[in-house]
C-alpha atoms as a PDB file:
ATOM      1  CA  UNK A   1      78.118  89.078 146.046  1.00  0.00           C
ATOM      2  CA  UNK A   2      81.547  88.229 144.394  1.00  0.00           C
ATOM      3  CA  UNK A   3      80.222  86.831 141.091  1.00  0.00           C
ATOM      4  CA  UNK A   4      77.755  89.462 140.879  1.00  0.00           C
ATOM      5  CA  UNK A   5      80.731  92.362 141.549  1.00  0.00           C
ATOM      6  CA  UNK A   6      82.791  89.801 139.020  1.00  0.00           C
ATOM      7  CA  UNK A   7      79.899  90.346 136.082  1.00  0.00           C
ATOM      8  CA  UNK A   8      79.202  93.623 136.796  1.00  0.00           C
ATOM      9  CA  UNK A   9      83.438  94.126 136.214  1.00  0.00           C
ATOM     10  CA  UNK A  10      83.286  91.896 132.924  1.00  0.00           C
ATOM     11  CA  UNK A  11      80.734  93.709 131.511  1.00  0.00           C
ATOM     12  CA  UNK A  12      82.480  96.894 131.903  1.00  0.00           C
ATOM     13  CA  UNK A  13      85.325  95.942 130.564  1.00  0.00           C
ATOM     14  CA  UNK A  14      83.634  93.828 127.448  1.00  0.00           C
ATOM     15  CA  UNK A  15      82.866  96.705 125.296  1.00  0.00           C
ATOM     16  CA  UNK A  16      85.897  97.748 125.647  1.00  0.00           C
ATOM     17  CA  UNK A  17      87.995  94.811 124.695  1.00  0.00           C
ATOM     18  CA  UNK A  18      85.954  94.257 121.675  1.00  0.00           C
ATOM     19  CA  UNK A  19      86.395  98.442 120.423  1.00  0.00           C
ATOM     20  CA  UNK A  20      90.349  97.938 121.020  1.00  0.00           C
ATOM     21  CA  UNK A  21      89.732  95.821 118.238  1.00  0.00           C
ATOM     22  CA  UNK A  22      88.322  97.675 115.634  1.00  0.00           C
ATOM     23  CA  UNK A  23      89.328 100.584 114.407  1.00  0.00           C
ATOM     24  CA  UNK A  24      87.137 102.709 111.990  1.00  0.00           C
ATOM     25  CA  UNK A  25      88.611 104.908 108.989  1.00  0.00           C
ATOM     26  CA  UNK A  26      90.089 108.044 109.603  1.00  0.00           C
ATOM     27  CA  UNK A  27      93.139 110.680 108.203  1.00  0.00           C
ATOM     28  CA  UNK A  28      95.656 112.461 110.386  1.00  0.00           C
ATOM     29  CA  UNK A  29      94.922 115.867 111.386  1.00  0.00           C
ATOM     30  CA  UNK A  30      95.558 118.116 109.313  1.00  0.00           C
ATOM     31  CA  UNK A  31      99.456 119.770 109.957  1.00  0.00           C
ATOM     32  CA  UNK A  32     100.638 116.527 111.475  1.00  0.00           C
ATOM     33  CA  UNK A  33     103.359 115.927 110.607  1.00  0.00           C
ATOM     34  CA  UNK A  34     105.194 112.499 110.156  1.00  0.00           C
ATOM     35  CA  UNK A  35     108.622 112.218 110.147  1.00  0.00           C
ATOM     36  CA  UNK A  36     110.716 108.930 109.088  1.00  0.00           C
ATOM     37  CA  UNK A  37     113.775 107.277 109.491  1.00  0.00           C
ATOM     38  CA  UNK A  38     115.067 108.289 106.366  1.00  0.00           C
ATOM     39  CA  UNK A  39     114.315 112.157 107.064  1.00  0.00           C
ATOM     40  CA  UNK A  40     111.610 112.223 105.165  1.00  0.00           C
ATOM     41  CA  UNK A  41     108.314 114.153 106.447  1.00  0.00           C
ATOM     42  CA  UNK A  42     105.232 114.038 105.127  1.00  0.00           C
ATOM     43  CA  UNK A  43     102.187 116.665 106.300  1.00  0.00           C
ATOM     44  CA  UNK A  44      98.220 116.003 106.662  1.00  0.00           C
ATOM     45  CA  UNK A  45      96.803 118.272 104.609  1.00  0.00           C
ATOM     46  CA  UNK A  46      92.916 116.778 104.993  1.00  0.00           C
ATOM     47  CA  UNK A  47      90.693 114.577 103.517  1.00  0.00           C
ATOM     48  CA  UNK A  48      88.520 113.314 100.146  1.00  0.00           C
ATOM     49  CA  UNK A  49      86.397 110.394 100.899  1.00  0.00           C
ATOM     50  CA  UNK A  50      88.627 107.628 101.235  1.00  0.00           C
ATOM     51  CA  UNK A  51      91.952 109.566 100.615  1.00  0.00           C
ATOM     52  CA  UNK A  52      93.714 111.377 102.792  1.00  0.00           C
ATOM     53  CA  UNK A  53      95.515 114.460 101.249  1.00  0.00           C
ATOM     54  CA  UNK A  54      99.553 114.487 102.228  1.00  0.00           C
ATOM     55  CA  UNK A  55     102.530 116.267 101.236  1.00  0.00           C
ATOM     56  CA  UNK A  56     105.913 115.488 101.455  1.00  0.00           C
ATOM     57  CA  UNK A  57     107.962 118.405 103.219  1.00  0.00           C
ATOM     58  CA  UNK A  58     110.217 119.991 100.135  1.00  0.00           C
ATOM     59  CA  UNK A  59     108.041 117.601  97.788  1.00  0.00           C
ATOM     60  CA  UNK A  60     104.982 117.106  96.342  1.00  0.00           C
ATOM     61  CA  UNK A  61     101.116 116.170  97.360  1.00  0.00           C
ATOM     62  CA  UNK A  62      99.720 112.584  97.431  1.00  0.00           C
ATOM     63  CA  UNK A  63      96.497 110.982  98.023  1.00  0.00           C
ATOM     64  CA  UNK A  64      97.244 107.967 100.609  1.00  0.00           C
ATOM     65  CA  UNK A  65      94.382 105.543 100.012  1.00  0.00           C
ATOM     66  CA  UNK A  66      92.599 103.891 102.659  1.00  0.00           C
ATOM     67  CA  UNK A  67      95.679 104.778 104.430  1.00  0.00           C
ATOM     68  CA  UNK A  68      97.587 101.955 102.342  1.00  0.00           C
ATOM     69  CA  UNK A  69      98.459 103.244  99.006  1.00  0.00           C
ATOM     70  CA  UNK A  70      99.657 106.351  98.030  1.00  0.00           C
ATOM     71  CA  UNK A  71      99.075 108.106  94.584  1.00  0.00           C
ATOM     72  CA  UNK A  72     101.213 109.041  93.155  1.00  0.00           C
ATOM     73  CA  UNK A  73     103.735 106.409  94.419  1.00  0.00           C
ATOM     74  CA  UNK A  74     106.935 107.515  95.611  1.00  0.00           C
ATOM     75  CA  UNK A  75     108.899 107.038  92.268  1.00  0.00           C
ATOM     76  CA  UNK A  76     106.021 109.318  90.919  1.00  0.00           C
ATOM     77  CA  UNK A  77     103.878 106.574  89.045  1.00  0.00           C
ATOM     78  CA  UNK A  78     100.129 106.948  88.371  1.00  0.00           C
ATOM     79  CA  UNK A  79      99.174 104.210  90.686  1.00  0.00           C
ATOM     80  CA  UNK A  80      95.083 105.072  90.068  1.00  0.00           C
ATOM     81  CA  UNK A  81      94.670 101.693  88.189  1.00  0.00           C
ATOM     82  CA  UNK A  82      95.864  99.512  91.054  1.00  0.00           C
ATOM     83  CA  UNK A  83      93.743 101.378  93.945  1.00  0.00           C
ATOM     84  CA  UNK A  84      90.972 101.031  91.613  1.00  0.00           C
ATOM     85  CA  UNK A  85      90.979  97.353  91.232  1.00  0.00           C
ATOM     86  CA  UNK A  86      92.510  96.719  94.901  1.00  0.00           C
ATOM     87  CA  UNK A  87      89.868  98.840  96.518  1.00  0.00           C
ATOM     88  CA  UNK A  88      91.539  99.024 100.086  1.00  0.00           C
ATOM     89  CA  UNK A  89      88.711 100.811 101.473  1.00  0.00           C
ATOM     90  CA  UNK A  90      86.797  97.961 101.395  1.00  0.00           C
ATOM     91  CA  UNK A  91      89.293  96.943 103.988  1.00  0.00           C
ATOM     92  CA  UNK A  92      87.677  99.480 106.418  1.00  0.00           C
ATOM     93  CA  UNK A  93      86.641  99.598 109.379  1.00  0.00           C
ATOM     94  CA  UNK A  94      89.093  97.550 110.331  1.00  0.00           C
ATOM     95  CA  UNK A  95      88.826  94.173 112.126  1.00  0.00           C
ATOM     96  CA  UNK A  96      90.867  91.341 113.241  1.00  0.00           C
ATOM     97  CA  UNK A  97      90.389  89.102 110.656  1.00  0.00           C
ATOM     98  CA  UNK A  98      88.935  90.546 108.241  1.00  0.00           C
ATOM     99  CA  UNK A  99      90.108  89.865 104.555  1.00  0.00           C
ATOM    100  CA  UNK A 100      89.680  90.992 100.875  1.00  0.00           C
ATOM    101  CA  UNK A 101      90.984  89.863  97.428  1.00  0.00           C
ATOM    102  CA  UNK A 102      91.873  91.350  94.525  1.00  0.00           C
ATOM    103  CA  UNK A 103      93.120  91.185  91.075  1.00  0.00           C
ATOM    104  CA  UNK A 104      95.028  93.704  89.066  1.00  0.00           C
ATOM    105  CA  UNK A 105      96.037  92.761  85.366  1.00  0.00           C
ATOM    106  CA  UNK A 106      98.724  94.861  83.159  1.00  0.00           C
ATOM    107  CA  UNK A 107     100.731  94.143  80.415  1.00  0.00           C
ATOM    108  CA  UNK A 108      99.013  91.025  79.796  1.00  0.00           C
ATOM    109  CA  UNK A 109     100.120  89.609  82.907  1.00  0.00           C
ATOM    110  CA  UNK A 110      97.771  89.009  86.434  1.00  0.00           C
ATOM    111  CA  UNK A 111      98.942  89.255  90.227  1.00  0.00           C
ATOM    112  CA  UNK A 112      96.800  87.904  92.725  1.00  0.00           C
ATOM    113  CA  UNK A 113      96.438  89.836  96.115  1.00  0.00           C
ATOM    114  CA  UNK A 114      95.269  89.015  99.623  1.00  0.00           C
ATOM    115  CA  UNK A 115      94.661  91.916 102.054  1.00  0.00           C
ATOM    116  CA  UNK A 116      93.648  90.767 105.821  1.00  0.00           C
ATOM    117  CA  UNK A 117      94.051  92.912 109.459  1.00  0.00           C
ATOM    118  CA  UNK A 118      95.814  89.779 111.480  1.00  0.00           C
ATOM    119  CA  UNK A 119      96.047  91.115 114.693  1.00  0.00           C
ATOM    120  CA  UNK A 120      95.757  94.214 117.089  1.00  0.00           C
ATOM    121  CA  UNK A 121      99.190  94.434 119.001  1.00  0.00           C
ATOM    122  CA  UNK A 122     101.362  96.708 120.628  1.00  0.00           C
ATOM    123  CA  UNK A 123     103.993  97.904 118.861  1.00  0.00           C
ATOM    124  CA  UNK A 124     107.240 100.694 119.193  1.00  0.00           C
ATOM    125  CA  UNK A 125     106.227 103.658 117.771  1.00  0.00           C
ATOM    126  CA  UNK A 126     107.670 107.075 117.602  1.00  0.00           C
ATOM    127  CA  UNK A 127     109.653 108.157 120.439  1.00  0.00           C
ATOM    128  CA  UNK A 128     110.175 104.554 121.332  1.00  0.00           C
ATOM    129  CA  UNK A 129     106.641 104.630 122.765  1.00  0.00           C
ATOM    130  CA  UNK A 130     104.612 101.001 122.973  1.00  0.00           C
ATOM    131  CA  UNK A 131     101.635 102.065 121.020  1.00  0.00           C
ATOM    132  CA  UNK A 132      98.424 100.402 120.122  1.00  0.00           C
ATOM    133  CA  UNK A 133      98.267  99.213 116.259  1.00  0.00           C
ATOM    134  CA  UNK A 134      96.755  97.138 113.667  1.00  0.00           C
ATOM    135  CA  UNK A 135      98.777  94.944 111.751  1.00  0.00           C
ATOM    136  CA  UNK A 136      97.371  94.755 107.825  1.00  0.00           C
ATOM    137  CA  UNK A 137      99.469  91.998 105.697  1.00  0.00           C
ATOM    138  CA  UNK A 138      98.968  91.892 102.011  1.00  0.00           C
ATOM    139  CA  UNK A 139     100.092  88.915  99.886  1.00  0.00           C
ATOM    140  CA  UNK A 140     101.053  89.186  96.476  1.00  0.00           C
ATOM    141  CA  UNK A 141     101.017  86.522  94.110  1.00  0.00           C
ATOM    142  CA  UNK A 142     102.224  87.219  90.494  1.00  0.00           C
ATOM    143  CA  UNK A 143     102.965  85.663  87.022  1.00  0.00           C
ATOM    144  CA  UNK A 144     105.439  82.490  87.340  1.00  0.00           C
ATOM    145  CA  UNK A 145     105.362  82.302  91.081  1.00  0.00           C
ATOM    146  CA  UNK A 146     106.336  85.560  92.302  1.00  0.00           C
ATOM    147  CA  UNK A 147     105.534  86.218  95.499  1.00  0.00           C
ATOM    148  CA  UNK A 148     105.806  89.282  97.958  1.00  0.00           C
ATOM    149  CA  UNK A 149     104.574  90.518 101.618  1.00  0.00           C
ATOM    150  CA  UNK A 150     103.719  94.227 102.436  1.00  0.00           C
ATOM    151  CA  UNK A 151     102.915  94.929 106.149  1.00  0.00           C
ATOM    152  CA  UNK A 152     101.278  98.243 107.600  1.00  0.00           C
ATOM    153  CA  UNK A 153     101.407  98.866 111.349  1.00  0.00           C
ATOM    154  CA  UNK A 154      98.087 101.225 111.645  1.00  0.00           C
ATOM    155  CA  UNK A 155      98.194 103.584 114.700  1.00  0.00           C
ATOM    156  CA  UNK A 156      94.697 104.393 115.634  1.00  0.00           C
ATOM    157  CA  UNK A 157      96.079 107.251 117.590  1.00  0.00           C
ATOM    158  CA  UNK A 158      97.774 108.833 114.810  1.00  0.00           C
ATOM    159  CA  UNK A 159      95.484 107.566 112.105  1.00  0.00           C
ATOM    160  CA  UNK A 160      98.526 106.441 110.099  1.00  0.00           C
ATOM    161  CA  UNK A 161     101.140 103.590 109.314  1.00  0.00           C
ATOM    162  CA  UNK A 162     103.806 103.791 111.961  1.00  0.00           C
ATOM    163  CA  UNK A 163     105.428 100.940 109.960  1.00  0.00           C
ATOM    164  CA  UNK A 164     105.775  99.457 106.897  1.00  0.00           C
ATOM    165  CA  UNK A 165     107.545  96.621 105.787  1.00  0.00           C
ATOM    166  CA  UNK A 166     107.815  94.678 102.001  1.00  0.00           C
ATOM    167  CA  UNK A 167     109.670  91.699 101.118  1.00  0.00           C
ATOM    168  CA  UNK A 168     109.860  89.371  97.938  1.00  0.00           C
ATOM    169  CA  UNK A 169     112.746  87.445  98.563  1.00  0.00           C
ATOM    170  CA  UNK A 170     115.063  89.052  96.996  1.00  0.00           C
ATOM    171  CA  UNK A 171     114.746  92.279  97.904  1.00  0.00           C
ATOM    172  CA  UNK A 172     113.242  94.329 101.388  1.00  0.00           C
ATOM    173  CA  UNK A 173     112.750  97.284 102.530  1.00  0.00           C
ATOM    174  CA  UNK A 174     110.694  99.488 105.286  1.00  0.00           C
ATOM    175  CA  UNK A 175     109.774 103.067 106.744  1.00  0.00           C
ATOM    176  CA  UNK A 176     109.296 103.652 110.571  1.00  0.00           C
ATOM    177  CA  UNK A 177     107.950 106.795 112.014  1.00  0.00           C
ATOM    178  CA  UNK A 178     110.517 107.879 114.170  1.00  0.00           C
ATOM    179  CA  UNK A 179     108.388 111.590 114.945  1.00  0.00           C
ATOM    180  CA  UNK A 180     104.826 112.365 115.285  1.00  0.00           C
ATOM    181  CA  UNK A 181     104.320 116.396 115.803  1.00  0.00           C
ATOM    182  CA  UNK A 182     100.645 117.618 115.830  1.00  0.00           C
END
């Protein structure tokens, strides 16, 4: 009677261990509203396919792609060339493990990119809540050896990065979601 009440228990919980880690594509509702610990808010405005329409608060709109890459980027660059040869989406639904790669050539020179969800974990989010997220690492690999990391912390529960984080050695930087108001 114990191993049979033990498998009956396993397989109850089995589906769900394997959905916690997958997550498919989705945008914020719309009005949510993110806000960062630089003070900047942004606001879900909807969705297009594989875009999710935002707008920063004061600012201007933005399609955030795949929920990766925004366009136009923050110092207001066309970024449509780079999406378009990255194709994040493919990225989606999301899966521990799962990888894509990509090449994006301007100027006559050719970076290199690897895009790959490591891990489901729990991570701080807003209001210093342990939240469930996907970590997505991309690797960059440029002309003469340059090299960078991007990370994304996805939030299934707020369909958005909680967390981002880019370094190339010389230079880093980051944005956490300090507020999430629906």
């Amino acid at each position: 009677m114990t191993i049979r009440s033990a498998a009956v228990l396993l397989a109850a919980l089995l589906p769900s261990a394997v959905a916690a880690q997958t997550m498919g594509f989705a945008c914020p509702d719309p009005g949510t509203t993110f806000t960062y610990d630089s003070g900047t808010k942004v606001v879900a405005k909807g969705r297009d396919g594989m875009d999710c329409t935002m707008e920063i608060v004061g600012g201007k709109p933005y399609k955030l792609r795949a929920l990766l890459f925004d366009n136009p980027s923050p110092d207001g660059a066309d970024t449509t060339a780079y999406i378009n040869a990255l194709k994040p989406e493919r990225l989606w639904p999301l899966a521990v493990g799962k990888k894509i790669e990509a090449d994006f050539s301007s100027g006559g020179k050719t970076w290199h990119y690897i895009l790959r969800v490591v891990q489901a974990e729990k991570r701080t989010g807003p209001g210093d809540a342990m939240i469930d997220t996907f970590l997505i690492e991309m690797q960059e690999q440029g002309p003469a050896g340059q090299r960078s990391v991007s990370r994304w912390w996805i939030s299934p529960a707020d369909k958005f990065a909680i967390r981002y984080d880019y370094s190339d050695g010389s230079r880093a930087n980051r944005a956490v979601v300090t507020s999430v108001t629906r």
